[in-house]
PDB file of N, CA and C in Angstrom:
ATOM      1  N   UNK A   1      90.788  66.155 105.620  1.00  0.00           N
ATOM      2  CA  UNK A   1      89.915  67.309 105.406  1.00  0.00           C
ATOM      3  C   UNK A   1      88.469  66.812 105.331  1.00  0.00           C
ATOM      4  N   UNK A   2      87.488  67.210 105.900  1.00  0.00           N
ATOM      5  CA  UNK A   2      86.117  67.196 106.105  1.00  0.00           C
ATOM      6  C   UNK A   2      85.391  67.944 105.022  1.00  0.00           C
ATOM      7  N   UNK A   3      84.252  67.038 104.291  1.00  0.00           N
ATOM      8  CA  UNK A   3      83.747  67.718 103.071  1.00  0.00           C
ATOM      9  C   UNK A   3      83.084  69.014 103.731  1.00  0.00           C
ATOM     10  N   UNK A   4      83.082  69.914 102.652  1.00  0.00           N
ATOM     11  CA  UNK A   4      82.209  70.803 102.830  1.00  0.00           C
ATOM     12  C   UNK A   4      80.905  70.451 102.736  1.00  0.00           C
ATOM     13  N   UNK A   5      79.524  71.734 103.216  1.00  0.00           N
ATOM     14  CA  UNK A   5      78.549  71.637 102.856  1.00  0.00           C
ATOM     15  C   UNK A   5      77.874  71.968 101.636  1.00  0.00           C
ATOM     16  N   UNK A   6      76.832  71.360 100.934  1.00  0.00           N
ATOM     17  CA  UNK A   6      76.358  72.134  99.574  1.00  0.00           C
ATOM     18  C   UNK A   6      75.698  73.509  99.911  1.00  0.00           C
ATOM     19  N   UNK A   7      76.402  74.139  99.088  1.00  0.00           N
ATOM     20  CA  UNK A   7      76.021  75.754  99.289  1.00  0.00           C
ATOM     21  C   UNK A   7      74.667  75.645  99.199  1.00  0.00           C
ATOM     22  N   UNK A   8      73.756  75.145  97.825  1.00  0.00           N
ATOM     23  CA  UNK A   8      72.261  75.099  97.584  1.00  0.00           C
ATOM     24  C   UNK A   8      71.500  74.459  98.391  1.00  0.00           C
ATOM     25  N   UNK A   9      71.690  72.845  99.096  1.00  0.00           N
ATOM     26  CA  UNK A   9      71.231  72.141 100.131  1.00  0.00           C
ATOM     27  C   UNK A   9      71.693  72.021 101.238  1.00  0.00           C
ATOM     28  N   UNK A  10      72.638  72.102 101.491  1.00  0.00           N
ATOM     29  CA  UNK A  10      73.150  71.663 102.819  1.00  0.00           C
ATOM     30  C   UNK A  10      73.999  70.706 102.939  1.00  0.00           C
ATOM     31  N   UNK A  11      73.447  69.376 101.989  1.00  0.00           N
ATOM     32  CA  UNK A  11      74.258  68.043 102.456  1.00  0.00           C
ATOM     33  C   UNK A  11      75.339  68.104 102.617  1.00  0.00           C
ATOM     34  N   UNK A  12      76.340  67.832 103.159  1.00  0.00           N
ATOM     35  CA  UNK A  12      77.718  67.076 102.794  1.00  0.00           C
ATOM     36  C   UNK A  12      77.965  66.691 101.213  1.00  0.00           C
ATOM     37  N   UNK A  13      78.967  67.409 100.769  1.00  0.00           N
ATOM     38  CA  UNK A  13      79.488  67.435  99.233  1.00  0.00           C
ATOM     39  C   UNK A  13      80.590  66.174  99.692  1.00  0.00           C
ATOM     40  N   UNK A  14      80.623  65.403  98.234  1.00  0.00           N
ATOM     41  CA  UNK A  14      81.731  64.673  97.803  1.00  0.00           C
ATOM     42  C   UNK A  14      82.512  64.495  96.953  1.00  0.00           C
ATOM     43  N   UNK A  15      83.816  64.057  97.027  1.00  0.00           N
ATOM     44  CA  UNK A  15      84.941  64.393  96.413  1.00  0.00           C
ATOM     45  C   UNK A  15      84.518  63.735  94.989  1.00  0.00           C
ATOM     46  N   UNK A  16      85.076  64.295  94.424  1.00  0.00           N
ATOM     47  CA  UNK A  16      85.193  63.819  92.513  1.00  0.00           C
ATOM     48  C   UNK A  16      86.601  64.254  92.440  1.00  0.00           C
ATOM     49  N   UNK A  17      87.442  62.930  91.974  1.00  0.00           N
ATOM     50  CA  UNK A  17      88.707  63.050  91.487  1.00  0.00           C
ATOM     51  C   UNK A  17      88.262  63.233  89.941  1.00  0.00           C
ATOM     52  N   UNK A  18      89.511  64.138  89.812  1.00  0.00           N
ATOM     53  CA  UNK A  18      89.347  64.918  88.216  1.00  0.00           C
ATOM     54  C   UNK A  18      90.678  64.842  87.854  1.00  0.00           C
ATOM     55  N   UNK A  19      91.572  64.182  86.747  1.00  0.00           N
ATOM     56  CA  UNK A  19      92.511  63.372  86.149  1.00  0.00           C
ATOM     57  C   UNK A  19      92.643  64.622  85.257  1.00  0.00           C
ATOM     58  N   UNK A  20      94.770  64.473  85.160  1.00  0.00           N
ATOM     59  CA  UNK A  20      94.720  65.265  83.699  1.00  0.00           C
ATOM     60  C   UNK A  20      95.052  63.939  82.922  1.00  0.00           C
ATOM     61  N   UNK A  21      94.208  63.643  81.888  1.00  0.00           N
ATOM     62  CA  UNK A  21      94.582  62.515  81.030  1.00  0.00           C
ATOM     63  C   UNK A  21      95.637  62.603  79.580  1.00  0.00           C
ATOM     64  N   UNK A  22      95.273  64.150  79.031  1.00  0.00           N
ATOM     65  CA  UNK A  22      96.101  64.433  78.137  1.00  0.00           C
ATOM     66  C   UNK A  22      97.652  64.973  77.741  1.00  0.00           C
ATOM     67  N   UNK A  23      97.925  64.723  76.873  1.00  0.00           N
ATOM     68  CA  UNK A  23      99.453  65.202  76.658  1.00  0.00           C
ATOM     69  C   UNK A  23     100.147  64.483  78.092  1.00  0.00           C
ATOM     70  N   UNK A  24     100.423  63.324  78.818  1.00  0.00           N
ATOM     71  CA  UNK A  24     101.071  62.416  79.103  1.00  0.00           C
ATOM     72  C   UNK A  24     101.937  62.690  78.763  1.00  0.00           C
ATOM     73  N   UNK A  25     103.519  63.372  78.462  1.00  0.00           N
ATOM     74  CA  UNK A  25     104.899  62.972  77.834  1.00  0.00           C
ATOM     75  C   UNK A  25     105.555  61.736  78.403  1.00  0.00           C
ATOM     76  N   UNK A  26     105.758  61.157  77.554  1.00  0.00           N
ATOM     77  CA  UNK A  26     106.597  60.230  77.993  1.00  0.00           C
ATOM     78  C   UNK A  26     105.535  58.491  78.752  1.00  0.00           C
ATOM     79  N   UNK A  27     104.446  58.726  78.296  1.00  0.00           N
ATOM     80  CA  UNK A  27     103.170  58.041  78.740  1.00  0.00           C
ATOM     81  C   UNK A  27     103.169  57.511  80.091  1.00  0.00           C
ATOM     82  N   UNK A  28     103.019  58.749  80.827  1.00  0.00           N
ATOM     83  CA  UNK A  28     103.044  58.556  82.217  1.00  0.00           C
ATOM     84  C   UNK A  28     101.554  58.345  82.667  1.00  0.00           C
ATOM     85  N   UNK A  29     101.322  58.013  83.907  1.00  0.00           N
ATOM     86  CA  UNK A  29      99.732  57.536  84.166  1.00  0.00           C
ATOM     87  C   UNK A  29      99.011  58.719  84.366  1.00  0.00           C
ATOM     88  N   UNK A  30      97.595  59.062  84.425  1.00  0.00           N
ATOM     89  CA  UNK A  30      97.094  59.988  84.754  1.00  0.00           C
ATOM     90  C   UNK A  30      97.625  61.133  86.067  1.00  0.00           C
ATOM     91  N   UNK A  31      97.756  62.330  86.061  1.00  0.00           N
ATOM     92  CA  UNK A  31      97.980  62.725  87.412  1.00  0.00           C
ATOM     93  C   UNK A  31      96.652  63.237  87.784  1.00  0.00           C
ATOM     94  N   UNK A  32      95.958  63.937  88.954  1.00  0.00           N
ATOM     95  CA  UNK A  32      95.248  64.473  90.067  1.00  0.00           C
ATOM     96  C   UNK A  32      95.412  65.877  89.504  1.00  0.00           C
ATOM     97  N   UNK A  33      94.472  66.641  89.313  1.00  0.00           N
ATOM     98  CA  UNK A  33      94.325  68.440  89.520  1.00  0.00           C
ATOM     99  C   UNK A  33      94.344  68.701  90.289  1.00  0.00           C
ATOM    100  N   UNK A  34      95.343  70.205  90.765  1.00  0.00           N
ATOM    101  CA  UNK A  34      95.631  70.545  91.728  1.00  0.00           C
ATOM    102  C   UNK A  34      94.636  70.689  93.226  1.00  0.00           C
ATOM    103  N   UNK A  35      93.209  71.211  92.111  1.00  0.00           N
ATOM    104  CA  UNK A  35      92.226  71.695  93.113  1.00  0.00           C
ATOM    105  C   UNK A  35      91.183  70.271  93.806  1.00  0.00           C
ATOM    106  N   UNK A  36      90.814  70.715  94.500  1.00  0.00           N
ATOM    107  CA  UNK A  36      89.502  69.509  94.882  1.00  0.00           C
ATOM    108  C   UNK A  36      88.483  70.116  94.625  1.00  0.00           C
ATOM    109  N   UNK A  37      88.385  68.993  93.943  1.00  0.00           N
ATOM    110  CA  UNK A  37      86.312  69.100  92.982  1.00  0.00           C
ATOM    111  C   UNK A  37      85.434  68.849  94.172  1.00  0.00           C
ATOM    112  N   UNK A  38      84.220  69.029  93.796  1.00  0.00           N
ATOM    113  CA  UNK A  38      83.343  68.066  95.083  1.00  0.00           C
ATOM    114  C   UNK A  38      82.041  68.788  93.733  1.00  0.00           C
ATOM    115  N   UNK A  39      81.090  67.447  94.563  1.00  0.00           N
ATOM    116  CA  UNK A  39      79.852  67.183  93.694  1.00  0.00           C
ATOM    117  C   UNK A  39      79.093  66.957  94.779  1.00  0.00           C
ATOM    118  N   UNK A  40      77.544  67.344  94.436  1.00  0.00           N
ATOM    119  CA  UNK A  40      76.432  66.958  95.598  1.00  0.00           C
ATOM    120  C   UNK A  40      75.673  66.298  95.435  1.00  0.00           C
ATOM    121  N   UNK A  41      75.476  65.197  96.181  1.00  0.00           N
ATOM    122  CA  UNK A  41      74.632  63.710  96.170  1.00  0.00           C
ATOM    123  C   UNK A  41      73.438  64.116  95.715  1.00  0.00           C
ATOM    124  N   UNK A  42      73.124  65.565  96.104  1.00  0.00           N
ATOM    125  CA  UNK A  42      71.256  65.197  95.137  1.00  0.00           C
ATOM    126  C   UNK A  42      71.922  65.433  93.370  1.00  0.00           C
ATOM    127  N   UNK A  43      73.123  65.789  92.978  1.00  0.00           N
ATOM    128  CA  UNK A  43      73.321  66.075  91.574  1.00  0.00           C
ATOM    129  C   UNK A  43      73.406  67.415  91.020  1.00  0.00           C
ATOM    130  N   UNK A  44      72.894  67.973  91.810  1.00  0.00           N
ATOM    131  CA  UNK A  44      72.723  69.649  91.160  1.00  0.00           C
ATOM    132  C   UNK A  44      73.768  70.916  91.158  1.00  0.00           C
ATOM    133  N   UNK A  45      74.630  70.241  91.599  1.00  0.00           N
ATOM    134  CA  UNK A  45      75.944  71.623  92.392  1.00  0.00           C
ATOM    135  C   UNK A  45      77.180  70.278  92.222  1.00  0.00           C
ATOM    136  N   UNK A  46      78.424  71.222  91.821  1.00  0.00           N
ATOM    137  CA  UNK A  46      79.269  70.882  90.834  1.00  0.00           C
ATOM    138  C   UNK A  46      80.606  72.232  91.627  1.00  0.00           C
ATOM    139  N   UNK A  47      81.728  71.611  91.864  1.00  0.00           N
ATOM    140  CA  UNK A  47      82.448  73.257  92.161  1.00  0.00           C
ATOM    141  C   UNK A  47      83.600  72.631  92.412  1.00  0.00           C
ATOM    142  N   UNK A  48      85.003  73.320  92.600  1.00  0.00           N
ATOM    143  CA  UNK A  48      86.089  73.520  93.261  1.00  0.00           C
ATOM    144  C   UNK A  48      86.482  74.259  94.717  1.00  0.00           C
ATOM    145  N   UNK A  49      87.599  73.848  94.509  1.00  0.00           N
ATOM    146  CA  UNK A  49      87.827  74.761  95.820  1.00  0.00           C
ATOM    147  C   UNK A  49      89.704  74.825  95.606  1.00  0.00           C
ATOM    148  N   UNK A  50      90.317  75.490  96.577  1.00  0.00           N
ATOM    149  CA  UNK A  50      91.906  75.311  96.894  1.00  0.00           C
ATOM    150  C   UNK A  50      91.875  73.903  97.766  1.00  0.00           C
ATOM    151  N   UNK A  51      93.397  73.628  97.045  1.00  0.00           N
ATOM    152  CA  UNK A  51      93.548  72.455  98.145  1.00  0.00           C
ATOM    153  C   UNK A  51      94.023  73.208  99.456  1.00  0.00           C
ATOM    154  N   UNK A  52      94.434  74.285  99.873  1.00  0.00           N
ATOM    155  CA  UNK A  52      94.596  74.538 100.622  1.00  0.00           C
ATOM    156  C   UNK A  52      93.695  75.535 101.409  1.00  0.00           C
ATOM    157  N   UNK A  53      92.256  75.128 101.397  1.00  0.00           N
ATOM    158  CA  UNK A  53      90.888  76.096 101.877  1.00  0.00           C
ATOM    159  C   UNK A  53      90.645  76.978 100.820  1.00  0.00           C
ATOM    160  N   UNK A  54      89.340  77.372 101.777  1.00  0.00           N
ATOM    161  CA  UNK A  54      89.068  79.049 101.197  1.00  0.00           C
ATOM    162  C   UNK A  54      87.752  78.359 100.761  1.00  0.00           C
ATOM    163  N   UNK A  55      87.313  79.476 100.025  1.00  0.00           N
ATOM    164  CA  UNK A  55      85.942  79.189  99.440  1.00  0.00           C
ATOM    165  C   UNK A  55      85.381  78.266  98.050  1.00  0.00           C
ATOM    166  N   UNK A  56      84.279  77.885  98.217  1.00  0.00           N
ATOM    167  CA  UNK A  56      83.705  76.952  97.496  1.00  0.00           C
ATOM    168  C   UNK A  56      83.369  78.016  95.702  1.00  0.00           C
ATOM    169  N   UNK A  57      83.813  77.668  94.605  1.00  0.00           N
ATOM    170  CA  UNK A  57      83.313  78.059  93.356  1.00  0.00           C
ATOM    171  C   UNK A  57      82.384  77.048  92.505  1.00  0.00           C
ATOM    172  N   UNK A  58      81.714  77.972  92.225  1.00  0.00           N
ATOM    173  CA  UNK A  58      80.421  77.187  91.197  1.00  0.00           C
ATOM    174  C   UNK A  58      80.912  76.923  90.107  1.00  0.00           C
ATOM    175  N   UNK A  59      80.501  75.762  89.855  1.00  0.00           N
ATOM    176  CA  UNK A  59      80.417  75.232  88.240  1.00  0.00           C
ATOM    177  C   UNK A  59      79.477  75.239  87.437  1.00  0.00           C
ATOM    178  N   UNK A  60      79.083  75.799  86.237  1.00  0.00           N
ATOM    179  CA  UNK A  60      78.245  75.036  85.582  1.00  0.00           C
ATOM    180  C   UNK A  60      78.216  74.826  83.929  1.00  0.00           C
ATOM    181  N   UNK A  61      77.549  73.569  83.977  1.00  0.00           N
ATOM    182  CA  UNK A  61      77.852  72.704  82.327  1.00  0.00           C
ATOM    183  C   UNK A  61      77.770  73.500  81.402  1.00  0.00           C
ATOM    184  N   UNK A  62      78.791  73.290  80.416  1.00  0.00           N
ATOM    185  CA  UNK A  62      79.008  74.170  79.219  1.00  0.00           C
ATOM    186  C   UNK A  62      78.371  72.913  78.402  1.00  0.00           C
ATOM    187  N   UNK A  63      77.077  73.228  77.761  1.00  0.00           N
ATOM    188  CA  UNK A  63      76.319  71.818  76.738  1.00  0.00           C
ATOM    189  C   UNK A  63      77.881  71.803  75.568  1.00  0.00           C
ATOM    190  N   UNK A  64      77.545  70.422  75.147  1.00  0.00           N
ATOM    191  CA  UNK A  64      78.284  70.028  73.386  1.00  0.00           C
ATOM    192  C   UNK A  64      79.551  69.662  74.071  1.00  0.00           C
ATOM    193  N   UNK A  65      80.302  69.506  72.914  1.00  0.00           N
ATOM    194  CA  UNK A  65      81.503  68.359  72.812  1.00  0.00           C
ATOM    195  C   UNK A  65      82.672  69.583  73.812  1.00  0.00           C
ATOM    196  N   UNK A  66      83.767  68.541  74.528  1.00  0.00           N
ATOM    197  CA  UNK A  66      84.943  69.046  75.116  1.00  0.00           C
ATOM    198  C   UNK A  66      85.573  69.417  73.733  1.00  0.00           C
ATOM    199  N   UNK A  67      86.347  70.894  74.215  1.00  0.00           N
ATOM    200  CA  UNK A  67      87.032  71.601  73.380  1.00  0.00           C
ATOM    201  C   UNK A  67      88.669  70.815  73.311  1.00  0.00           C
ATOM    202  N   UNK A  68      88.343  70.176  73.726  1.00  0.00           N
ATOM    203  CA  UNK A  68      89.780  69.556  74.357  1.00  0.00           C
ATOM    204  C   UNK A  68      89.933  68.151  73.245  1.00  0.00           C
ATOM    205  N   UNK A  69      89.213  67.370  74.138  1.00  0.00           N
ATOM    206  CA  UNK A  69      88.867  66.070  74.206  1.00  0.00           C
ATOM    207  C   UNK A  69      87.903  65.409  73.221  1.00  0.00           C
ATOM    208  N   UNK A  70      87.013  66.067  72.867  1.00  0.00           N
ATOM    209  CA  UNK A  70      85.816  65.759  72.096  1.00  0.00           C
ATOM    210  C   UNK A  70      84.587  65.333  72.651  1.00  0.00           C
ATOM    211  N   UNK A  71      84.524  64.721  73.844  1.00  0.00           N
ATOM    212  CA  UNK A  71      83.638  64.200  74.776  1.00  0.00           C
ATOM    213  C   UNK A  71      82.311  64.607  75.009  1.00  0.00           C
ATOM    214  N   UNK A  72      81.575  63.708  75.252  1.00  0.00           N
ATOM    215  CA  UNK A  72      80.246  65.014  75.266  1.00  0.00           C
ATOM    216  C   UNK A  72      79.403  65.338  76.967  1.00  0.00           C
ATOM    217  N   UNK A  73      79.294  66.700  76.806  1.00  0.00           N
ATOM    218  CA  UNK A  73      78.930  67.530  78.107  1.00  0.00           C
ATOM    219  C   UNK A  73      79.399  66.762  79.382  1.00  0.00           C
ATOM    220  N   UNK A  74      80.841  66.898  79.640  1.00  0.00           N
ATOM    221  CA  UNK A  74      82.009  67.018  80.198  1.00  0.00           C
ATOM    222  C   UNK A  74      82.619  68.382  80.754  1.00  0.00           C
ATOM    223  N   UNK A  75      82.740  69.409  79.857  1.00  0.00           N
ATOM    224  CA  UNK A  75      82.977  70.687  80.297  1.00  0.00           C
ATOM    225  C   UNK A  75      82.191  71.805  81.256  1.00  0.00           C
ATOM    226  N   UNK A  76      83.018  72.285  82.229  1.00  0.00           N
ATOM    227  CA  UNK A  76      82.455  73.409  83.422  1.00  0.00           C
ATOM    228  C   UNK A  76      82.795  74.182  82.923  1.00  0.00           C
ATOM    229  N   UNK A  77      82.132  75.617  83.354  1.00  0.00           N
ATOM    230  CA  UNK A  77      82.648  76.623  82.914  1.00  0.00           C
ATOM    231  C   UNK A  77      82.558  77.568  84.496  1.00  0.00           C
ATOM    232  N   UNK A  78      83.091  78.018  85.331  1.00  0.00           N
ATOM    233  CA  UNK A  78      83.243  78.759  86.012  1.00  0.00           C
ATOM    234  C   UNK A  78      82.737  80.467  85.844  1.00  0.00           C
ATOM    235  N   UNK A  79      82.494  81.338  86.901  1.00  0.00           N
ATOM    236  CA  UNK A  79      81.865  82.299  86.764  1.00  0.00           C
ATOM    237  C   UNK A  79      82.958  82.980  86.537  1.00  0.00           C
ATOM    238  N   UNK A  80      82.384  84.596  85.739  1.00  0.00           N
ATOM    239  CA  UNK A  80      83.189  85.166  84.584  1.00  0.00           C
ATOM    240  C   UNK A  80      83.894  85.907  86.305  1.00  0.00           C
ATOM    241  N   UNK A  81      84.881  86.529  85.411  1.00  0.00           N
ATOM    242  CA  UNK A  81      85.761  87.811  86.253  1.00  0.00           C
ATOM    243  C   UNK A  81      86.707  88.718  85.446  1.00  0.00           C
ATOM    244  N   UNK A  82      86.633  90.064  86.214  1.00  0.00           N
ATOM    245  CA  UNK A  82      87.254  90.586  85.367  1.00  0.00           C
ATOM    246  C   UNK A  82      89.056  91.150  85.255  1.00  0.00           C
ATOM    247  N   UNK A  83      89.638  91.033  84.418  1.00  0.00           N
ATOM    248  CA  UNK A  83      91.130  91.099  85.176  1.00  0.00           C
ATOM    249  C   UNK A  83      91.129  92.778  85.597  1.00  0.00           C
ATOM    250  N   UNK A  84      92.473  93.375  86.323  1.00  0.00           N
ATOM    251  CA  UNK A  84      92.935  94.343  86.004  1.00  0.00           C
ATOM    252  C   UNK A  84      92.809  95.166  84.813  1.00  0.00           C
ATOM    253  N   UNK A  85      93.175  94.735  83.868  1.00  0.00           N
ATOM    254  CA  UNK A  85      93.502  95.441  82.571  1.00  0.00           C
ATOM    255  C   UNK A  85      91.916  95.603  81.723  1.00  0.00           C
ATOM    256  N   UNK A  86      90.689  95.260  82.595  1.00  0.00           N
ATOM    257  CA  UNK A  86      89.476  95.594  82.262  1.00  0.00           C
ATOM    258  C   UNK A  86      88.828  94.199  81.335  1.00  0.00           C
ATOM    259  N   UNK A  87      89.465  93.172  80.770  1.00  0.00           N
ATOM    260  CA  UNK A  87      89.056  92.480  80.036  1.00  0.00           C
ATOM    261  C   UNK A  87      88.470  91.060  81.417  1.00  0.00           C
ATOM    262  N   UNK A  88      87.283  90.500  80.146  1.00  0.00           N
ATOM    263  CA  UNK A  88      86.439  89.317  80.948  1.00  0.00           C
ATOM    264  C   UNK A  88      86.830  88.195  80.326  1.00  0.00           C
ATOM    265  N   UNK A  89      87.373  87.678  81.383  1.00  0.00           N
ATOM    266  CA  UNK A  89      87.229  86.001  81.515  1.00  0.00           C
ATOM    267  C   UNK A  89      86.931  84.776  82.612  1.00  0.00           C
ATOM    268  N   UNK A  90      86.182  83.349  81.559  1.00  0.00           N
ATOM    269  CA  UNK A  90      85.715  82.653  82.803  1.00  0.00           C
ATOM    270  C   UNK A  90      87.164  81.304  82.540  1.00  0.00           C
ATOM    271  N   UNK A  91      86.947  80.052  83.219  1.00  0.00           N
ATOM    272  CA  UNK A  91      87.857  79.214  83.248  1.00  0.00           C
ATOM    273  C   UNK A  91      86.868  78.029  83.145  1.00  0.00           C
ATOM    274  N   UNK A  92      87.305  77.221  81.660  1.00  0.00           N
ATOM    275  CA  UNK A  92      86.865  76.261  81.138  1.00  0.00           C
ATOM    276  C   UNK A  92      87.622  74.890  81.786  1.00  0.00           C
ATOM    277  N   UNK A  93      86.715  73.939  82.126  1.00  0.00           N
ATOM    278  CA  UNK A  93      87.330  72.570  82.967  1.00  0.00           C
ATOM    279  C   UNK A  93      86.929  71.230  82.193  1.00  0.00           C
ATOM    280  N   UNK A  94      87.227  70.362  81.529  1.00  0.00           N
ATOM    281  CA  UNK A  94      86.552  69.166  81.047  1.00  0.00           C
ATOM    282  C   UNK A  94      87.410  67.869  82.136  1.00  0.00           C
ATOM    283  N   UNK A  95      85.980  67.763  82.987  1.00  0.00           N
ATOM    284  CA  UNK A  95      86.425  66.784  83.915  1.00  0.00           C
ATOM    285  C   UNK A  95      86.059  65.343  83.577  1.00  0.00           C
ATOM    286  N   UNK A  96      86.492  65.240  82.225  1.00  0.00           N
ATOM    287  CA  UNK A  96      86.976  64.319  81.195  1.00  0.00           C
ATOM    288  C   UNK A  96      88.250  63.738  81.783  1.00  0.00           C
ATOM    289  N   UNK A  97      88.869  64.670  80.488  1.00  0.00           N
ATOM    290  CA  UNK A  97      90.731  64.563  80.055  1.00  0.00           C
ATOM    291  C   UNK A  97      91.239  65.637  81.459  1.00  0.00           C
ATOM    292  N   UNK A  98      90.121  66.512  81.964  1.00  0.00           N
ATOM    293  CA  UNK A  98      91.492  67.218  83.090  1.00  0.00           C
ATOM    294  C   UNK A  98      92.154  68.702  82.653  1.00  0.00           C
ATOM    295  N   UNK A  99      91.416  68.856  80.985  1.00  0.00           N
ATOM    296  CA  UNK A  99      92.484  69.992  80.711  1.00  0.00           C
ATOM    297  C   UNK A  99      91.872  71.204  80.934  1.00  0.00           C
ATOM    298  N   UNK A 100      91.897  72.613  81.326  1.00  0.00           N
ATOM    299  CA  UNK A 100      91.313  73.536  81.220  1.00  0.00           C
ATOM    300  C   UNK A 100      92.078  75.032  80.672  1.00  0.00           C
ATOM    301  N   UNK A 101      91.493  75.822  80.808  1.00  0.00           N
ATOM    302  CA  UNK A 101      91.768  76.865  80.016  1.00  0.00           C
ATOM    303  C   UNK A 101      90.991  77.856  80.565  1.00  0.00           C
ATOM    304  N   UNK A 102      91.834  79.308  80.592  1.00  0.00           N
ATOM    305  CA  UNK A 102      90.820  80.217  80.539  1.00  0.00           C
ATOM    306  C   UNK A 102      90.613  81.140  79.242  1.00  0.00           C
ATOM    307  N   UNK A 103      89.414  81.462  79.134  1.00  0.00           N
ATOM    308  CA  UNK A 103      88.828  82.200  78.042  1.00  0.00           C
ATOM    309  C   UNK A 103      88.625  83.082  78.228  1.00  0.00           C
ATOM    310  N   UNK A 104      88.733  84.409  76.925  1.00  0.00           N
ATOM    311  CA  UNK A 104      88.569  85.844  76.955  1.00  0.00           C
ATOM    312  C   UNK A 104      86.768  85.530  76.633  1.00  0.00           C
ATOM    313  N   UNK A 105      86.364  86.942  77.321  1.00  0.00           N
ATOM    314  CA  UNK A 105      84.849  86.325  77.096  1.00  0.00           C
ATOM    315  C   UNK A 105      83.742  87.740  76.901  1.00  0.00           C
ATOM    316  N   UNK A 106      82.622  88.032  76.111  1.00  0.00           N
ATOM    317  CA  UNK A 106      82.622  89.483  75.979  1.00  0.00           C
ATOM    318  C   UNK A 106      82.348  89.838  77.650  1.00  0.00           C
ATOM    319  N   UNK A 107      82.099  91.048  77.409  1.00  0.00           N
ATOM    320  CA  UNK A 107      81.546  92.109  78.753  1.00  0.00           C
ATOM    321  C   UNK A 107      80.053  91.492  79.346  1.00  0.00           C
ATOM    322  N   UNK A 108      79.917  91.344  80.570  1.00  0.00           N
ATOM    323  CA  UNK A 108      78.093  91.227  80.738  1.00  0.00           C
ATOM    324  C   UNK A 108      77.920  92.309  80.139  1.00  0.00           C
ATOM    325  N   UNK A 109      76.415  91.850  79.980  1.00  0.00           N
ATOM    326  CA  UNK A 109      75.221  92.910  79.470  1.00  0.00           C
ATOM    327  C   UNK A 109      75.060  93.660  80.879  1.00  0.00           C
ATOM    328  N   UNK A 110      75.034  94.852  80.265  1.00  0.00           N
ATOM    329  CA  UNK A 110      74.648  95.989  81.417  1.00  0.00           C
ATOM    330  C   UNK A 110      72.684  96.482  81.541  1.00  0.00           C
ATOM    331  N   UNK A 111      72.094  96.183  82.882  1.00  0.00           N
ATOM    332  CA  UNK A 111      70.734  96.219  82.488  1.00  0.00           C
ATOM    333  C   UNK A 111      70.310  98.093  82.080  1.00  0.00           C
TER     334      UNK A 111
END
């Protein structure tokens, strides 16, 4: 698979392997997250994607310690969405330890 381009610049994005490190049972070695990360050589753009295509999602840094892990400013936070059932949530990533989560999150502000 051929990197994508950076949505903000242009360049050619590169891969960042992102490890789940925690809860190991049985102390097995790190595994690979499902998705492919990619990062952009000037630094500024941060995202996922499917391993199997589709479109590029933004990341951006959640400041302070992994909720996870403890680590510091490690955690993405992905853009909010809203389910069916009307409630908002975004999806927390610490490309630390690997673990993420999604979070209930209030409503945007309406202007």
């Amino acid at each position: 698979m051929s990197a994508p381009p950076c949505p903000r610049c242009g360049r050619e994005l590169e891969p960042l392997p992102v490890h789940h490190t925690r809860n190991r049972w049985g102390g097995g070695p790190p595994r690979p997250r499902s998705e492919l990360w990619w990062t952009c050589p000037a630094g500024d753009w941060l995202g996922w994607q499917n391993p199997n295509g589709g479109p590029l999602h933004t990341m951006r840094l959640w400041p302070g310690n992994c909720p996870f892990c403890g680590e510091d400013d490690t955690t993405w936070v992905g853009e909010p969405w809203q389910r069916e059932d009307g409630e908002w949530r975004d999806w927390v990533v610490c490309l630390d330890c690997g673990t993420s989560n999604p979070r209930r999150i209030p409503p945007p502000a309406t202007p």
